[in-house]
Protein backbone atom coordinates (compact mmCIF):
# COMPACT_ATOMS: atom_id res chain seq x y z
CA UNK A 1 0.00 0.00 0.00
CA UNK A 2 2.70 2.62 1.23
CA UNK A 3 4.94 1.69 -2.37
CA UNK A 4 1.79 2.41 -4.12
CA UNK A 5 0.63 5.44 -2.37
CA UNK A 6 4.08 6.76 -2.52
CA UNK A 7 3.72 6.20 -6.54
CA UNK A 8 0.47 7.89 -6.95
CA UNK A 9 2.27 10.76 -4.88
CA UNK A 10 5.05 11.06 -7.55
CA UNK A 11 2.84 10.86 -10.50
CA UNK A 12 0.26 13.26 -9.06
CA UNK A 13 3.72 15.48 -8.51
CA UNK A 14 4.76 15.07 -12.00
CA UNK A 15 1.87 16.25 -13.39
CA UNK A 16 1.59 19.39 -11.92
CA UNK A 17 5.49 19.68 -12.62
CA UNK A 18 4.37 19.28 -16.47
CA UNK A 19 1.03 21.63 -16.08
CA UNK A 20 3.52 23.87 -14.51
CA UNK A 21 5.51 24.19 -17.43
CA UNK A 22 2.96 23.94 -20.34
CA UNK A 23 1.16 27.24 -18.42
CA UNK A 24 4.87 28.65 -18.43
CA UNK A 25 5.56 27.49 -21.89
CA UNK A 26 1.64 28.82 -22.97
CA UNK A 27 2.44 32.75 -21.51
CA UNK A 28 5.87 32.60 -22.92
CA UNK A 29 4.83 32.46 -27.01
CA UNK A 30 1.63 34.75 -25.87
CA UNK A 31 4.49 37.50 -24.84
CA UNK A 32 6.57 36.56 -27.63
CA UNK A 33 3.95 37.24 -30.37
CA UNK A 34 2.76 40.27 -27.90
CA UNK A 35 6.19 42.15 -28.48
CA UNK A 36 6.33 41.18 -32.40
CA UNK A 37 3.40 42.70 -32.56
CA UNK A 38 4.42 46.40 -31.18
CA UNK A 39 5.99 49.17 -32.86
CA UNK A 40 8.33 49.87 -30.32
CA UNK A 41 10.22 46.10 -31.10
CA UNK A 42 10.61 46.62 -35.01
CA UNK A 43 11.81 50.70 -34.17
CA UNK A 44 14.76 48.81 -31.66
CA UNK A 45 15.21 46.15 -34.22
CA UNK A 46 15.83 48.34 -37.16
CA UNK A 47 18.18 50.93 -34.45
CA UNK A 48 20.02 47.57 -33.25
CA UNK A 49 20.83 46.52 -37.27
CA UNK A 50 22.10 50.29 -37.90
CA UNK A 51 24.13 50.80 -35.05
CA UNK A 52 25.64 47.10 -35.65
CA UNK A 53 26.13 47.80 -39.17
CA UNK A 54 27.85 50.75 -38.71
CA UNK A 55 29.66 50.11 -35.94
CA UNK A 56 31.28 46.60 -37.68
CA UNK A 57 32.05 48.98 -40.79
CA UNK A 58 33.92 51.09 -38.52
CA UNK A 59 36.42 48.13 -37.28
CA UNK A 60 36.50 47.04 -40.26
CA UNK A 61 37.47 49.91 -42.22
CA UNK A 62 38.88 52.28 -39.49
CA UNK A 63 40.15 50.50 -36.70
CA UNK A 64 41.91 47.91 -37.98
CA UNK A 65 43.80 49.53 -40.57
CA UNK A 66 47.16 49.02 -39.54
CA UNK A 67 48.11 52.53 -39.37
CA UNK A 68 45.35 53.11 -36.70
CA UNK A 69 48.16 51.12 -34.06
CA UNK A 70 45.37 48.67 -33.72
CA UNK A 71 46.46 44.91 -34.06
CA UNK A 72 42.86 43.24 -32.77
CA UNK A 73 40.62 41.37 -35.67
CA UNK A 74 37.35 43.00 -35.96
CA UNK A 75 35.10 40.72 -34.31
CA UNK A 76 37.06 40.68 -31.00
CA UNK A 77 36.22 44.79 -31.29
CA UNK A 78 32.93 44.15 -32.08
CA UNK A 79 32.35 41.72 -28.60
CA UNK A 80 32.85 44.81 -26.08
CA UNK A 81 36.21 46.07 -27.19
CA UNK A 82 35.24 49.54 -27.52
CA UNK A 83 32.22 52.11 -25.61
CA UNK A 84 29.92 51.17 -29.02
CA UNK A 85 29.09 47.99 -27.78
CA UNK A 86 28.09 49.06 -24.31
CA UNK A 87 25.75 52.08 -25.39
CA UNK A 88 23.87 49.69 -27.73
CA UNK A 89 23.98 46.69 -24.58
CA UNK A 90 22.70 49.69 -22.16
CA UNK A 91 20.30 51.49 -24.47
CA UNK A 92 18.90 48.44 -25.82
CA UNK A 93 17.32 46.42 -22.83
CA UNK A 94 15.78 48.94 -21.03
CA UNK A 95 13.47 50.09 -24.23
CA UNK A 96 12.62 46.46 -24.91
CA UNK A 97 11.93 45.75 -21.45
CA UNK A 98 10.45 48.90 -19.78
CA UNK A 99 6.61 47.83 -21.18
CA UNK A 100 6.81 44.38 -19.80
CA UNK A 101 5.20 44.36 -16.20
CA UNK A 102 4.72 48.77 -16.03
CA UNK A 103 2.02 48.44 -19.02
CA UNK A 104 0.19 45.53 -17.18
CA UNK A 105 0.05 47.33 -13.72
CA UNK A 106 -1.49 50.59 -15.84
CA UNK A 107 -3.71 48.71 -17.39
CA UNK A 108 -5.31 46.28 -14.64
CA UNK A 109 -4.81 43.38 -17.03
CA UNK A 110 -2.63 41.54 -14.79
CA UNK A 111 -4.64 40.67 -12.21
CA UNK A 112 -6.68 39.35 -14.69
CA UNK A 113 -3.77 37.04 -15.35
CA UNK A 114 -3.14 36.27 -12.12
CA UNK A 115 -6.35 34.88 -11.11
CA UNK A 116 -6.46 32.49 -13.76
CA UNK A 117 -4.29 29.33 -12.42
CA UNK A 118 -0.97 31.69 -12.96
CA UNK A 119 1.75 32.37 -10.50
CA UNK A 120 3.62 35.47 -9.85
CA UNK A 121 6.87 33.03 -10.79
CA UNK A 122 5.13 31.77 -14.26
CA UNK A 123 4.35 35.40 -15.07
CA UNK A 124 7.90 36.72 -14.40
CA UNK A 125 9.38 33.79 -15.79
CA UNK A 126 7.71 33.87 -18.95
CA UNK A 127 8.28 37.75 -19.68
CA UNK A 128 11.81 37.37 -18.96
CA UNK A 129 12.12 34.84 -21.64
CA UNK A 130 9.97 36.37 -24.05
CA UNK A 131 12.26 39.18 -23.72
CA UNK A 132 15.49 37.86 -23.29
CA UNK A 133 14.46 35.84 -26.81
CA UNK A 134 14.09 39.35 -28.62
CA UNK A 135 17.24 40.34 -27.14
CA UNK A 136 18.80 37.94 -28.57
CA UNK A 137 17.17 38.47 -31.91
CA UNK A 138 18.68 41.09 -32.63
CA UNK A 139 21.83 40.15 -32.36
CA UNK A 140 21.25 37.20 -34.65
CA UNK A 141 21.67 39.36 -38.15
CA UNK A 142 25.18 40.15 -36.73
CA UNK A 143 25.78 36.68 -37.91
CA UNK A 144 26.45 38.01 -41.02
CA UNK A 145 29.55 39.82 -39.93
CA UNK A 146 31.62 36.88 -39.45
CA UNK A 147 30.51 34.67 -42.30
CA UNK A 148 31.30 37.61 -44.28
CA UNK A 149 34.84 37.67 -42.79
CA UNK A 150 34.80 33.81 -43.13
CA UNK A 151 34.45 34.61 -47.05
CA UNK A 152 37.62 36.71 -47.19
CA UNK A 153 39.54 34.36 -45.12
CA UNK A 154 39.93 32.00 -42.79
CA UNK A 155 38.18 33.10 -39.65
CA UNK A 156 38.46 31.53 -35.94
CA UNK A 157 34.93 30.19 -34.70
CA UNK A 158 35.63 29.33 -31.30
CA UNK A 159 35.94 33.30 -30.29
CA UNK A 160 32.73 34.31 -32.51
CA UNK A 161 30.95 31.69 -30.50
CA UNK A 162 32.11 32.50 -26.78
CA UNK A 163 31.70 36.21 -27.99
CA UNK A 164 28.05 35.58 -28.78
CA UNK A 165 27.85 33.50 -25.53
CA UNK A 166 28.96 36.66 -23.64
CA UNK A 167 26.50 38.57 -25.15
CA UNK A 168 23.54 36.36 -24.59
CA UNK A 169 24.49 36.24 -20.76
CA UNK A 170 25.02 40.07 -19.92
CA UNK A 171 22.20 40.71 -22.26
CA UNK A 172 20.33 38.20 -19.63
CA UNK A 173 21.55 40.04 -16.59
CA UNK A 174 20.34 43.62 -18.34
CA UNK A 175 17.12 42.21 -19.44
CA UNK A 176 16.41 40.94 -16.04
CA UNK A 177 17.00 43.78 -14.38
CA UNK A 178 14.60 45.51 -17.14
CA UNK A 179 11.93 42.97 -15.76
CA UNK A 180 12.90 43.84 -12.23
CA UNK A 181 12.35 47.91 -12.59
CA UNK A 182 8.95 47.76 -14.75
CA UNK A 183 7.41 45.42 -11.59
CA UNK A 184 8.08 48.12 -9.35
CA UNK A 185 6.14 50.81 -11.38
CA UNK A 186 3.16 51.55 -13.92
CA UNK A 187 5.50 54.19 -15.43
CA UNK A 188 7.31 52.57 -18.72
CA UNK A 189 9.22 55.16 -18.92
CA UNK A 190 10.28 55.48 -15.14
CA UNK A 191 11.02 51.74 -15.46
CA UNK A 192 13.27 52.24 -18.70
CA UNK A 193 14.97 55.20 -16.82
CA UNK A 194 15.68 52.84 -13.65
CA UNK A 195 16.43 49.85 -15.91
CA UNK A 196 19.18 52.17 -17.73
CA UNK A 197 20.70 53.42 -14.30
CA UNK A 198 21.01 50.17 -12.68
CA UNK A 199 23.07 48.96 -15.92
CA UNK A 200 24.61 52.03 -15.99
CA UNK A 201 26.16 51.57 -12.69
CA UNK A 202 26.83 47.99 -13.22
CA UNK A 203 29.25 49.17 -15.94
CA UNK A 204 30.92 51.93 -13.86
CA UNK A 205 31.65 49.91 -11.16
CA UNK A 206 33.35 47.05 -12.91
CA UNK A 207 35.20 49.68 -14.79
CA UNK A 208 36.62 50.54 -11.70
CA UNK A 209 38.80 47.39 -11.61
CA UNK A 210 41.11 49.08 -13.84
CA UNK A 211 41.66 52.38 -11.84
CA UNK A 212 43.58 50.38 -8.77
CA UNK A 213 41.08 52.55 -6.16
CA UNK A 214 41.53 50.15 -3.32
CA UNK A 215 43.81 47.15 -3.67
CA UNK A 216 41.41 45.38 -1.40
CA UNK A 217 38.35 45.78 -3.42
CA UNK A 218 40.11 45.26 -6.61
CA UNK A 219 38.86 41.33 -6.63
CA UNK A 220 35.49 42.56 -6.35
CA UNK A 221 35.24 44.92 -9.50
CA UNK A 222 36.91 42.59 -11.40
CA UNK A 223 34.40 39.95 -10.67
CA UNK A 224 32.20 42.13 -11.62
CA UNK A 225 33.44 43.74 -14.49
CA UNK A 226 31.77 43.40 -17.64
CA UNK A 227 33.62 44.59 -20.31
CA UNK A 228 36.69 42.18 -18.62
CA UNK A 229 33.98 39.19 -18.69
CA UNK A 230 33.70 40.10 -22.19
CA UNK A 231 37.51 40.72 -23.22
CA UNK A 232 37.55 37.44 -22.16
CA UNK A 233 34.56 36.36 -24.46
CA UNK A 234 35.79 38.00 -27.38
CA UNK A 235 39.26 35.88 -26.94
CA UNK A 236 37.43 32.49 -26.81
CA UNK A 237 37.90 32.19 -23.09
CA UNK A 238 34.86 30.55 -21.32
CA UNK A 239 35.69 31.21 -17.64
CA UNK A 240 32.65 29.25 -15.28
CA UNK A 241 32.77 31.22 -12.89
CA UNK A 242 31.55 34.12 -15.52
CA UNK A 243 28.96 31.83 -16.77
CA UNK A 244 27.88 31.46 -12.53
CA UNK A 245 28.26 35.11 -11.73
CA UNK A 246 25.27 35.79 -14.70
CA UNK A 247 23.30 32.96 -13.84
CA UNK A 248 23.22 33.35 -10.43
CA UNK A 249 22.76 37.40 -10.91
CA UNK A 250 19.84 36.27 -13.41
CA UNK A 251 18.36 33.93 -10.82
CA UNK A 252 18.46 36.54 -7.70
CA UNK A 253 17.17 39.46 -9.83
CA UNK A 254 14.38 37.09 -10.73
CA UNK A 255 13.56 36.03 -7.48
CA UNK A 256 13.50 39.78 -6.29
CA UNK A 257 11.60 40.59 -9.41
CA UNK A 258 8.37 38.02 -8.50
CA UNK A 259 8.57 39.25 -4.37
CA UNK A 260 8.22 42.52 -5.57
CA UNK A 261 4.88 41.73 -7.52
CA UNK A 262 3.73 39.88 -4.99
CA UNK A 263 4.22 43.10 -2.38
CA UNK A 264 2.83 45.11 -5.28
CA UNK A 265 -0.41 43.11 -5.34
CA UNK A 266 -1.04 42.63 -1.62
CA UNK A 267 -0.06 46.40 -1.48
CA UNK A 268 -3.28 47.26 -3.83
């Protein structure tokens, strides 16, 4: 009796495991399609494939010209070697992002969702990959840069692919916290503001590694730093603990993200 009772426990858990998911899964492509279908996600598409564009063509045709002093092929400047990458990874997020939870709390159509059988986890969970998916798109016609390289000679993969790596987990940590700032108002803009300032600070910080402030907390702003994480990226170097520091940064902003809609709510 107790070996079958102890089955029909793990079933009936594995079930709402699955249900669990399939509601995650089912809010996930109803976000996805929501942001394809705004204007605001084909203005930052077409802004992302400009400033990429132009900014390849410039370390292309500028930077690495060998009487620039520069010795570094183009895509390792393209993966954070220079302040274009960072105003695009900083600009870019918080516009994408700021709409997310701030237009839901304006309009009153989230508690709607959340008294259907949806938890404050499946509803931050499912906007943060929805968003974290358009990220992503548009860095995918960037592609193109390094098969277009690959034509005109022989080009090194394994860097292109731990530079795109790097990109897809800062651009994680930065769309997370985009999630995080447009719980904690109704204001898109406020939240794109707040979203922009947190990264904003991220960056300075780090950046601080390489002004020797205090000797003592130079571990710490390297550990943070991101345009160190990705110098590394850019040179094909997959370091775990990077890969941990944005998970684990991704997974704690998260689980701030969903207390602080939970406060919101009981707070109505």
């Amino acid at each position: 009796m107790s070996a079958r009772a102890g089955s029909r426990t793990m079933s009936g858990a594995g079930e709402a495991v699955l249900r669990w998911l399939r509601t995650l899964w089912v809010l996930f492509v109803r976000e996805l399609r929501s942001i394809f279908l705004t204007v605001l996600a084909y203005a930052v598409l077409c802004l992302s494939l400009f400033a990429n564009g132009g900014v390849f063509l410039i370390y292309v045709f500028v930077f690495s010209e060998s009487h620039q002093g520069i010795n570094m092929p183009p895509m390792e400047m393209f993966f954070g070697q220079t302040i274009f990458f960072y105003i695009i990874m900083l600009v870019g997020p918080p516009l994408i992002t700021m709409r997310s939870i701030a237009a839901e709390w304006k309009s009153g159509t989230i508690e709607a969702v959340l008294t259907a059988p949806v938890t404050e986890a499946q509803l931050v969970l499912s906007k943060f990959m929805a968003y974290w998916c358009f990220f992503f798109a548009l860095w995918v016609p960037t592609v193109s840069y390094p098969l277009l390289l690959e034509w005109y000679g022989n080009l090194d993969w394994g860097p292109v692919a731990s530079g795109y790596l790097g990109i897809l987990l800062l651009g994680g940590l930065l769309v997370s916290l985009g999630i995080f700032t447009s719980a904690l108002t109704k204001h898109q803009l406020l939240a794109g503001l707040l979203s922009f300032s947190l990264g904003f600070v991220l960056f300075v910080v780090g950046i601080l590694a390489y002004l020797n402030v205090s000797a003592k907390a130079t571990p710490f702003f390297e550990f943070i730093n991101m345009w160190g994480h990705m110098e590394e990226f850019a040179q094909g170097t997959v370091d775990t603990r990077r890969v941990v520091f944005y998970l684990s940064s991704i997974a704690t902003v998260l689980f701030v993200t969903i207390k602080a809609v939970q406060l919101k709510r009981v707070g109505q």
